[in-house]
PDB file of N, CA and C in Angstrom:
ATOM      1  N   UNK A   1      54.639 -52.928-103.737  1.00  0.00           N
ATOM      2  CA  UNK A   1      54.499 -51.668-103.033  1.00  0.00           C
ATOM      3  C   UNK A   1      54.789 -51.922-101.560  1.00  0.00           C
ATOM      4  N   UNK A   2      55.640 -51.174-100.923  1.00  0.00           N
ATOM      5  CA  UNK A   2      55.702 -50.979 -99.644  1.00  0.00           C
ATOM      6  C   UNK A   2      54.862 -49.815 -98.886  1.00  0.00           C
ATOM      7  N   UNK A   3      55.055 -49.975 -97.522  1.00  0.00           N
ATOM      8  CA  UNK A   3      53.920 -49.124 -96.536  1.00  0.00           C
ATOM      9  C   UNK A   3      55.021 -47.512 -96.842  1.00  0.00           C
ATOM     10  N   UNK A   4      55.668 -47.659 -97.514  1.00  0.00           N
ATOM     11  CA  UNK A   4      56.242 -46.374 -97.741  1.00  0.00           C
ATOM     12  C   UNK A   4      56.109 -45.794 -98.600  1.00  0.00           C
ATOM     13  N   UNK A   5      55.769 -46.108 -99.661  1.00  0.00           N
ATOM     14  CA  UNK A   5      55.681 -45.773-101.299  1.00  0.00           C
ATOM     15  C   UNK A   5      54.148 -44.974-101.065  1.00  0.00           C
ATOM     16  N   UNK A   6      53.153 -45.435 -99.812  1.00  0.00           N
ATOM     17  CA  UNK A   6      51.844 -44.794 -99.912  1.00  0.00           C
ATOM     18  C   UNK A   6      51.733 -43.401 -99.545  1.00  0.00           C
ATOM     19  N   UNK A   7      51.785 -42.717 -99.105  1.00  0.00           N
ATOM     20  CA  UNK A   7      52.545 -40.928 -98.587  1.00  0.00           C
ATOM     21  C   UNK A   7      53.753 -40.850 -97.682  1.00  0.00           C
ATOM     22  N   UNK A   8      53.513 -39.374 -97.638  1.00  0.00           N
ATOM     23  CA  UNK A   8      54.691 -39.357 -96.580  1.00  0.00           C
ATOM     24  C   UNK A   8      54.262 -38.455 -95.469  1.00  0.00           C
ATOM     25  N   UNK A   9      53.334 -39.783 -94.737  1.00  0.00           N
ATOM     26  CA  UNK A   9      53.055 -39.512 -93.367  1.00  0.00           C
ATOM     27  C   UNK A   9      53.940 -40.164 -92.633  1.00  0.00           C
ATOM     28  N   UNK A  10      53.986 -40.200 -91.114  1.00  0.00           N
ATOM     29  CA  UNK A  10      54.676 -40.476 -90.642  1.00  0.00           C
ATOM     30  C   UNK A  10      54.106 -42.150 -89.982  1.00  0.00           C
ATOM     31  N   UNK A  11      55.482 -43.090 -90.171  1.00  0.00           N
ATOM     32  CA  UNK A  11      55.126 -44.189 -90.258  1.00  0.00           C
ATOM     33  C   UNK A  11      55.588 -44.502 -88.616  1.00  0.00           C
ATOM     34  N   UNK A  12      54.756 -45.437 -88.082  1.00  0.00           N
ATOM     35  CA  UNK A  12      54.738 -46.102 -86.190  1.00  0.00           C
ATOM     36  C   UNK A  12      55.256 -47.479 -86.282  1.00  0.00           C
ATOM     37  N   UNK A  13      55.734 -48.054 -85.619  1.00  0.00           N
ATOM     38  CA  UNK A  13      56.060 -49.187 -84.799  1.00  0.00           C
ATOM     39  C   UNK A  13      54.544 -49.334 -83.778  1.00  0.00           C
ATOM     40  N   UNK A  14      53.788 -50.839 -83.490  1.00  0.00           N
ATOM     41  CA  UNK A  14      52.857 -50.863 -82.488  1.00  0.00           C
ATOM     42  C   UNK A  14      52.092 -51.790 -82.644  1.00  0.00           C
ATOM     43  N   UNK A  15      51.498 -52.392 -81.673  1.00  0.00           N
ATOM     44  CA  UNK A  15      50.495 -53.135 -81.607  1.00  0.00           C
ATOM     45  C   UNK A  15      48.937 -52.409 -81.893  1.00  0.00           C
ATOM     46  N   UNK A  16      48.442 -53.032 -82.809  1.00  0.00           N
ATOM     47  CA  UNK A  16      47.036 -52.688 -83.177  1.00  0.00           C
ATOM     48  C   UNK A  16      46.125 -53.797 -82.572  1.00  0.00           C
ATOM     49  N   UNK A  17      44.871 -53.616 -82.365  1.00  0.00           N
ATOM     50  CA  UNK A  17      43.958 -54.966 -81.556  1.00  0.00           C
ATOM     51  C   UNK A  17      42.660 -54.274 -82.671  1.00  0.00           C
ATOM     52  N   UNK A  18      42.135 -55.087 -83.335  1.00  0.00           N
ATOM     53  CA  UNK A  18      41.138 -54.842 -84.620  1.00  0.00           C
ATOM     54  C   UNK A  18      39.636 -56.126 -83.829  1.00  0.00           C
ATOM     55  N   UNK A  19      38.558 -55.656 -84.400  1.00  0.00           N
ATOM     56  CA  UNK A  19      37.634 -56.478 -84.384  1.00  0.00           C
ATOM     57  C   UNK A  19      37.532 -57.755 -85.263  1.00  0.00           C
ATOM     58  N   UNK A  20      37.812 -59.331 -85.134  1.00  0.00           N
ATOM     59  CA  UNK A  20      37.710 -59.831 -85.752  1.00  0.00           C
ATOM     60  C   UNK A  20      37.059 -60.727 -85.744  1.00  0.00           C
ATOM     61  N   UNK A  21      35.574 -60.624 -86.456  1.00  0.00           N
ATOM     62  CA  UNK A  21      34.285 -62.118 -86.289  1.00  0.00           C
ATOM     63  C   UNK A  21      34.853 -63.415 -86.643  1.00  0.00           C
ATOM     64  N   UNK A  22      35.706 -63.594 -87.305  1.00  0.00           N
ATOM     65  CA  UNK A  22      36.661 -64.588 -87.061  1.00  0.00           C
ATOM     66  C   UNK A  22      37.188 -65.861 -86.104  1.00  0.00           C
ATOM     67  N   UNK A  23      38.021 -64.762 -84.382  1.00  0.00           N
ATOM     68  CA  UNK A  23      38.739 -65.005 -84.001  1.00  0.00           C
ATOM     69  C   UNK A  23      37.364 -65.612 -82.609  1.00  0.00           C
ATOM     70  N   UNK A  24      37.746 -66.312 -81.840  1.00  0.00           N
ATOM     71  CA  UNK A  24      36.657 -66.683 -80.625  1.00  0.00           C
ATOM     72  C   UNK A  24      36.867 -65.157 -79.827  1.00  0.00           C
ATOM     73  N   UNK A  25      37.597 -64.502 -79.862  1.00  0.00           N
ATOM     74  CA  UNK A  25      37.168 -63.394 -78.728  1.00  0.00           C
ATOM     75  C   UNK A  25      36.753 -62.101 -79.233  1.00  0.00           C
ATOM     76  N   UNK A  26      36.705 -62.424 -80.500  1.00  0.00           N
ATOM     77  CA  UNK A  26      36.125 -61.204 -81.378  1.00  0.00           C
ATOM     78  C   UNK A  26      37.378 -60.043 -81.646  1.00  0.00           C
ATOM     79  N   UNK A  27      38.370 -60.474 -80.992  1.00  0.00           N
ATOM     80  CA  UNK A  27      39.364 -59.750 -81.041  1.00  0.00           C
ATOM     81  C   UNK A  27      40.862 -60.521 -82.032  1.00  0.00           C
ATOM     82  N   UNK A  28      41.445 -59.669 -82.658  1.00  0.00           N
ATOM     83  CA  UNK A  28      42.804 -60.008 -83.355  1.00  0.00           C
ATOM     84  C   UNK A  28      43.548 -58.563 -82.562  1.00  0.00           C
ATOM     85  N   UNK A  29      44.579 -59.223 -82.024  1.00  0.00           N
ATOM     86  CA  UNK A  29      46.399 -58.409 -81.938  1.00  0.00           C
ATOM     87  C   UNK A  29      47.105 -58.500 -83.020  1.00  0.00           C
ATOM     88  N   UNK A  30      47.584 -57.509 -83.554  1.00  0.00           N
ATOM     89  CA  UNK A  30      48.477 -57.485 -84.928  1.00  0.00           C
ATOM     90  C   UNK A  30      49.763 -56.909 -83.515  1.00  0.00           C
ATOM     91  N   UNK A  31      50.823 -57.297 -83.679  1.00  0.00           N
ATOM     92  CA  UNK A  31      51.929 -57.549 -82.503  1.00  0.00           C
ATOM     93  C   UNK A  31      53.280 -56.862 -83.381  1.00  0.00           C
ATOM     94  N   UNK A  32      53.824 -55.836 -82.798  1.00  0.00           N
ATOM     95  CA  UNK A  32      55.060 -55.772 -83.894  1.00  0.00           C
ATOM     96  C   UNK A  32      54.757 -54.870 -85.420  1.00  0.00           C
ATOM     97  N   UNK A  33      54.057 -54.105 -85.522  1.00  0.00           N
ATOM     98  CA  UNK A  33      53.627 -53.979 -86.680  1.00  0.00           C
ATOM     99  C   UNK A  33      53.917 -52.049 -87.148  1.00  0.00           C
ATOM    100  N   UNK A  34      54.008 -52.217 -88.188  1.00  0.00           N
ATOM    101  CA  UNK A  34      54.392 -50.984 -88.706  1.00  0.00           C
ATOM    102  C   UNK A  34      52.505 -50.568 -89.241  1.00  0.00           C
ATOM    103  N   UNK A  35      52.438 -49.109 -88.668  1.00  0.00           N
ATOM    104  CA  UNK A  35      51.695 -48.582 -88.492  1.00  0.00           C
ATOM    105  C   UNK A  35      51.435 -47.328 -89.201  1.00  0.00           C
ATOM    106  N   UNK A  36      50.240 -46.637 -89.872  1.00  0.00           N
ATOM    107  CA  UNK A  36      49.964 -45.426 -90.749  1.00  0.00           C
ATOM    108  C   UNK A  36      48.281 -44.934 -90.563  1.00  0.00           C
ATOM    109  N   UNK A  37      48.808 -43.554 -89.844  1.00  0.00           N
ATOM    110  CA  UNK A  37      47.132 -43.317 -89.596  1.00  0.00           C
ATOM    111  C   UNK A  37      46.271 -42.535 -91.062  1.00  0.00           C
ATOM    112  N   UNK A  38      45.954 -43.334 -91.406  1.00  0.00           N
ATOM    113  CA  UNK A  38      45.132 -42.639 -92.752  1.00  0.00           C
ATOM    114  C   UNK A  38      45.173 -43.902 -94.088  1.00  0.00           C
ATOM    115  N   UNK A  39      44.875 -43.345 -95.121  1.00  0.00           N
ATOM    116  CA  UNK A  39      43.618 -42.290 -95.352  1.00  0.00           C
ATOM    117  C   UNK A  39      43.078 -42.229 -94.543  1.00  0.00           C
ATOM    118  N   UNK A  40      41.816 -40.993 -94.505  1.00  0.00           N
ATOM    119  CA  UNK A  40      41.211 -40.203 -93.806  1.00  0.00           C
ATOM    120  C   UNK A  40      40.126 -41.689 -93.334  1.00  0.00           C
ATOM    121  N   UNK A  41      40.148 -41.980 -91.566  1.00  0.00           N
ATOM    122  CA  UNK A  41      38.943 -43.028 -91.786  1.00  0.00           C
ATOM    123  C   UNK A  41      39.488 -44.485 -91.864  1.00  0.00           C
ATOM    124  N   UNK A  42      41.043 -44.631 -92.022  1.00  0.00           N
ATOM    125  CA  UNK A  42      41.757 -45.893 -91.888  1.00  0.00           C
ATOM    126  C   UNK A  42      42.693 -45.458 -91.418  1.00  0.00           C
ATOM    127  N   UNK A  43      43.378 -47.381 -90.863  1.00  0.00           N
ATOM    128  CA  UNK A  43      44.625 -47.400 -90.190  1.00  0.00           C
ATOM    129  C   UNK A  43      45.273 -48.442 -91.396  1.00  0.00           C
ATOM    130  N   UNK A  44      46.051 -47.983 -91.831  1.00  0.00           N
ATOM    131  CA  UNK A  44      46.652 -48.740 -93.052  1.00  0.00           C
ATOM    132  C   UNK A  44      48.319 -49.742 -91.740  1.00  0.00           C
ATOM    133  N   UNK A  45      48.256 -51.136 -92.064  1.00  0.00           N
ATOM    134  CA  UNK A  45      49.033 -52.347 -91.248  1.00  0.00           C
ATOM    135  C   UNK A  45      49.687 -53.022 -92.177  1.00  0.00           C
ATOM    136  N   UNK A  46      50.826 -53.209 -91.671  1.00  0.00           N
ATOM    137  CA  UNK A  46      51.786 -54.326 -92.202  1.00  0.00           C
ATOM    138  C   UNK A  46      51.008 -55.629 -91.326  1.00  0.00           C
ATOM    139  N   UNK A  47      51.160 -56.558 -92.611  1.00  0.00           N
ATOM    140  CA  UNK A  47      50.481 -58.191 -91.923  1.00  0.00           C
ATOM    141  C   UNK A  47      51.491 -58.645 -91.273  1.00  0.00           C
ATOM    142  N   UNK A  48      52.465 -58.424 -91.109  1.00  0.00           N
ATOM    143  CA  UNK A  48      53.703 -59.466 -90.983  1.00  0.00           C
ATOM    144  C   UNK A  48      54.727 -58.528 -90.232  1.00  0.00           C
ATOM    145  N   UNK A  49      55.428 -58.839 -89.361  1.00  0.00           N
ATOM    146  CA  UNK A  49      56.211 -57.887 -88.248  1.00  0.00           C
ATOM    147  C   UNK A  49      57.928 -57.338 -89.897  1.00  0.00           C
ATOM    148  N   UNK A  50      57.618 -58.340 -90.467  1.00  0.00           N
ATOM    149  CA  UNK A  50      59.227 -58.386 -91.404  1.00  0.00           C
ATOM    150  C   UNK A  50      58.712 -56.922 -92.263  1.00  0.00           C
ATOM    151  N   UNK A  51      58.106 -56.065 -92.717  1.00  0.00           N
ATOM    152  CA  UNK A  51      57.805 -55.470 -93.363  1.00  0.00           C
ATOM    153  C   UNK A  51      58.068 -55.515 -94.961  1.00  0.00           C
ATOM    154  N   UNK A  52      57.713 -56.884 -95.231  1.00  0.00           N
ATOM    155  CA  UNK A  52      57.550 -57.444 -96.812  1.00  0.00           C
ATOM    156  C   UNK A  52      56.692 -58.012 -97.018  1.00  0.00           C
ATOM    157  N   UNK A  53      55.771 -58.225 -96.079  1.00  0.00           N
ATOM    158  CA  UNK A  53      54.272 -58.527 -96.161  1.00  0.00           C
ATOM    159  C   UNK A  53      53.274 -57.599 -96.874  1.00  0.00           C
ATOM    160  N   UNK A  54      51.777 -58.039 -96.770  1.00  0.00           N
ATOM    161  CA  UNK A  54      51.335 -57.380 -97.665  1.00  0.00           C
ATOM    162  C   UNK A  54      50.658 -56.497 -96.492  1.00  0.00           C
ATOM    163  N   UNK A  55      50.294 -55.033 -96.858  1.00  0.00           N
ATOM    164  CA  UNK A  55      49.201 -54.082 -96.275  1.00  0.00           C
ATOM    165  C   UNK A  55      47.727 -54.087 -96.364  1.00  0.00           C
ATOM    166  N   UNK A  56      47.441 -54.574 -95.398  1.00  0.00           N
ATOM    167  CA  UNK A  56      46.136 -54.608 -94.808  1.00  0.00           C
ATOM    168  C   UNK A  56      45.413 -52.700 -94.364  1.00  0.00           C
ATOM    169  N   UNK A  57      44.137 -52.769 -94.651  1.00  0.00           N
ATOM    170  CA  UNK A  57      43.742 -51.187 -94.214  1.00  0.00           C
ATOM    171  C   UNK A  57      42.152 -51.093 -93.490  1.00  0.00           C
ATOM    172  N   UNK A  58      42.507 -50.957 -91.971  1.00  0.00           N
ATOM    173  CA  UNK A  58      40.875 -51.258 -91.888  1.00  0.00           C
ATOM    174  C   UNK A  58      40.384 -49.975 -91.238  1.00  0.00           C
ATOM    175  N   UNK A  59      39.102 -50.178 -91.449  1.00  0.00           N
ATOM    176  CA  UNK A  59      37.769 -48.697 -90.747  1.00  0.00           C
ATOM    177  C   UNK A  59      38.337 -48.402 -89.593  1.00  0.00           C
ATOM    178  N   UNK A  60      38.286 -47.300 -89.196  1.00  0.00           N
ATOM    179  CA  UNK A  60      38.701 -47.244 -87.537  1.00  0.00           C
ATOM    180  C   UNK A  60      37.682 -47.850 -86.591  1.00  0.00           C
ATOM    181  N   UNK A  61      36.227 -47.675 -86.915  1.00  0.00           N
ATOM    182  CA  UNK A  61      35.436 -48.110 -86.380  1.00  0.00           C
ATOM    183  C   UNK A  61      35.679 -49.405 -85.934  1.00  0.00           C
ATOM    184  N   UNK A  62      36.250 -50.739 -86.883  1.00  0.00           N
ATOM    185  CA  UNK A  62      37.074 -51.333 -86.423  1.00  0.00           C
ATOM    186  C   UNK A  62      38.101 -52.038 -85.517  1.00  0.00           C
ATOM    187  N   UNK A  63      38.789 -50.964 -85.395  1.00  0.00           N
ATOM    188  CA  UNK A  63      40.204 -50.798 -84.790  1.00  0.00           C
ATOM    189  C   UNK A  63      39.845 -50.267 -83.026  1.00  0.00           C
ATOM    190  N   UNK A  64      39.748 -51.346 -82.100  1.00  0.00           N
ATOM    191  CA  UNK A  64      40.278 -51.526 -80.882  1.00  0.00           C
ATOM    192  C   UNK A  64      40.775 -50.365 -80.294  1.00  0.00           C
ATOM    193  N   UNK A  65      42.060 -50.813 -80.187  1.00  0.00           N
ATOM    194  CA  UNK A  65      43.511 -50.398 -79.506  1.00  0.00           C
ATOM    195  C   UNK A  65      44.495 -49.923 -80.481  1.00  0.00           C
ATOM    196  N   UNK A  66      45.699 -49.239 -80.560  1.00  0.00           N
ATOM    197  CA  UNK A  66      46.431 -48.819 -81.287  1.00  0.00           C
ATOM    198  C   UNK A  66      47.428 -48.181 -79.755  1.00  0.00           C
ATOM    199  N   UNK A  67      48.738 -49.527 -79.121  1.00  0.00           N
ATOM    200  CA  UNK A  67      49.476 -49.478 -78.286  1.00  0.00           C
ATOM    201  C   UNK A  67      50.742 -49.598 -78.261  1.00  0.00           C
ATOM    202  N   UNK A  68      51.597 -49.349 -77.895  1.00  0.00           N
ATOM    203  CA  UNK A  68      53.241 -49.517 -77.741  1.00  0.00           C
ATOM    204  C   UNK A  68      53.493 -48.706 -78.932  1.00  0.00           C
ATOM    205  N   UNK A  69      53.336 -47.258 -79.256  1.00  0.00           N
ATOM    206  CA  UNK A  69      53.871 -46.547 -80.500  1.00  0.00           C
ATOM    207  C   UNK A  69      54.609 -46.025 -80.499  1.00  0.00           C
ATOM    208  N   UNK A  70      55.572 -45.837 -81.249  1.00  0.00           N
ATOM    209  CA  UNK A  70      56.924 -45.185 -81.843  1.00  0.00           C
ATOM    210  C   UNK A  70      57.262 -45.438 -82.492  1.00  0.00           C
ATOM    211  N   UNK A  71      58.086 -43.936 -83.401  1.00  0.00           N
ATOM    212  CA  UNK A  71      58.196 -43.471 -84.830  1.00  0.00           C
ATOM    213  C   UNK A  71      59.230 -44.618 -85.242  1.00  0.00           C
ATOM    214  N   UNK A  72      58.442 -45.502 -86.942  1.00  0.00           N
ATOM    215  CA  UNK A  72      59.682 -45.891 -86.849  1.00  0.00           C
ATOM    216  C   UNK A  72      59.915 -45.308 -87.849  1.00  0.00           C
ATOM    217  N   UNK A  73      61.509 -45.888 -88.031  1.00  0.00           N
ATOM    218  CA  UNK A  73      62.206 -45.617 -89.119  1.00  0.00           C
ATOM    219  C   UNK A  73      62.467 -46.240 -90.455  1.00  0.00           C
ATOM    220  N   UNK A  74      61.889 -46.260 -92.035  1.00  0.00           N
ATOM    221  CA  UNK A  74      62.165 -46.836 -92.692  1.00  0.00           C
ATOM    222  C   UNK A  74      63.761 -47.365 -93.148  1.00  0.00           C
ATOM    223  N   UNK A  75      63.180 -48.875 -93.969  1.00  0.00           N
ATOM    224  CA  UNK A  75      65.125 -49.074 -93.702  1.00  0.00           C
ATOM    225  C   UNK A  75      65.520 -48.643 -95.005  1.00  0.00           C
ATOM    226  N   UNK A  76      66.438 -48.362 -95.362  1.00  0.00           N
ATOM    227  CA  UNK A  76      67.292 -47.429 -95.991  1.00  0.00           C
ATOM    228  C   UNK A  76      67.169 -48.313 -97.904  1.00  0.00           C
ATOM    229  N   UNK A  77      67.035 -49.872 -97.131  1.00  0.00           N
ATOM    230  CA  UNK A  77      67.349 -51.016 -98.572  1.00  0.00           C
ATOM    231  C   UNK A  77      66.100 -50.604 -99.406  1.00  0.00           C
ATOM    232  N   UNK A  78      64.735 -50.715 -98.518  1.00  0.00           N
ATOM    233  CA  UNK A  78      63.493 -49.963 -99.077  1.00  0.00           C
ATOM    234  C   UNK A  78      63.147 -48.886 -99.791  1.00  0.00           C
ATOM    235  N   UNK A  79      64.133 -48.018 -99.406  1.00  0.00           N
ATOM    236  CA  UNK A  79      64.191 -46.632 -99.858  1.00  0.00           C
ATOM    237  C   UNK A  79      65.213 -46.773-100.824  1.00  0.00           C
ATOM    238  N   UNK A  80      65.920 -47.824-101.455  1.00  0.00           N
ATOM    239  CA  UNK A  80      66.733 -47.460-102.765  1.00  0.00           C
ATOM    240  C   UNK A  80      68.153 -46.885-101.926  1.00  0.00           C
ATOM    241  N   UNK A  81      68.516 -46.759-100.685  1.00  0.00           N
ATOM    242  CA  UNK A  81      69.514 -46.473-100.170  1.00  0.00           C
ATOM    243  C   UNK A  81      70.991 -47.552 -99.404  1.00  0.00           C
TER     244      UNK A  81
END
């Protein structure tokens, strides 16, 4: 499944910054990333800037920052085109 196959909202280009207990600053940058606001209550993320990675979906509560956005465009090979 691709980040396209999930509706047809409109999909972003952008840096997301998420809470991560993980990381030492409590913070993760997802850099490059194809972006989807929803379901209702999530930000559904490509892991990987190549968009053949897998989709990650976290709480907004979560979710930081959501910076550098614009619409992208799916590529055409994805779409069977």
């Amino acid at each position: 499944m691709d980040i396209t196959t999930l509706n047809d909202r409109h999909l972003y280009r952008g840096t997301v910054t998420v809470l991560d207990d993980a990381a030492a600053s409590g913070q993760l940058e997802l850099s490059h990333r194809t972006v989807r606001f929803g379901p209702a209550g999530w930000l559904t993320v490509t892991t990987g800037a190549s968009g053949e990675d897998r989709i990650e979906m976290y709480p907004l509560h979560r979710v930081l920052l959501v910076d550098d956005l614009e619409e992208a465009t799916p590529d055409p090979a994805l779409l069977g085109g």
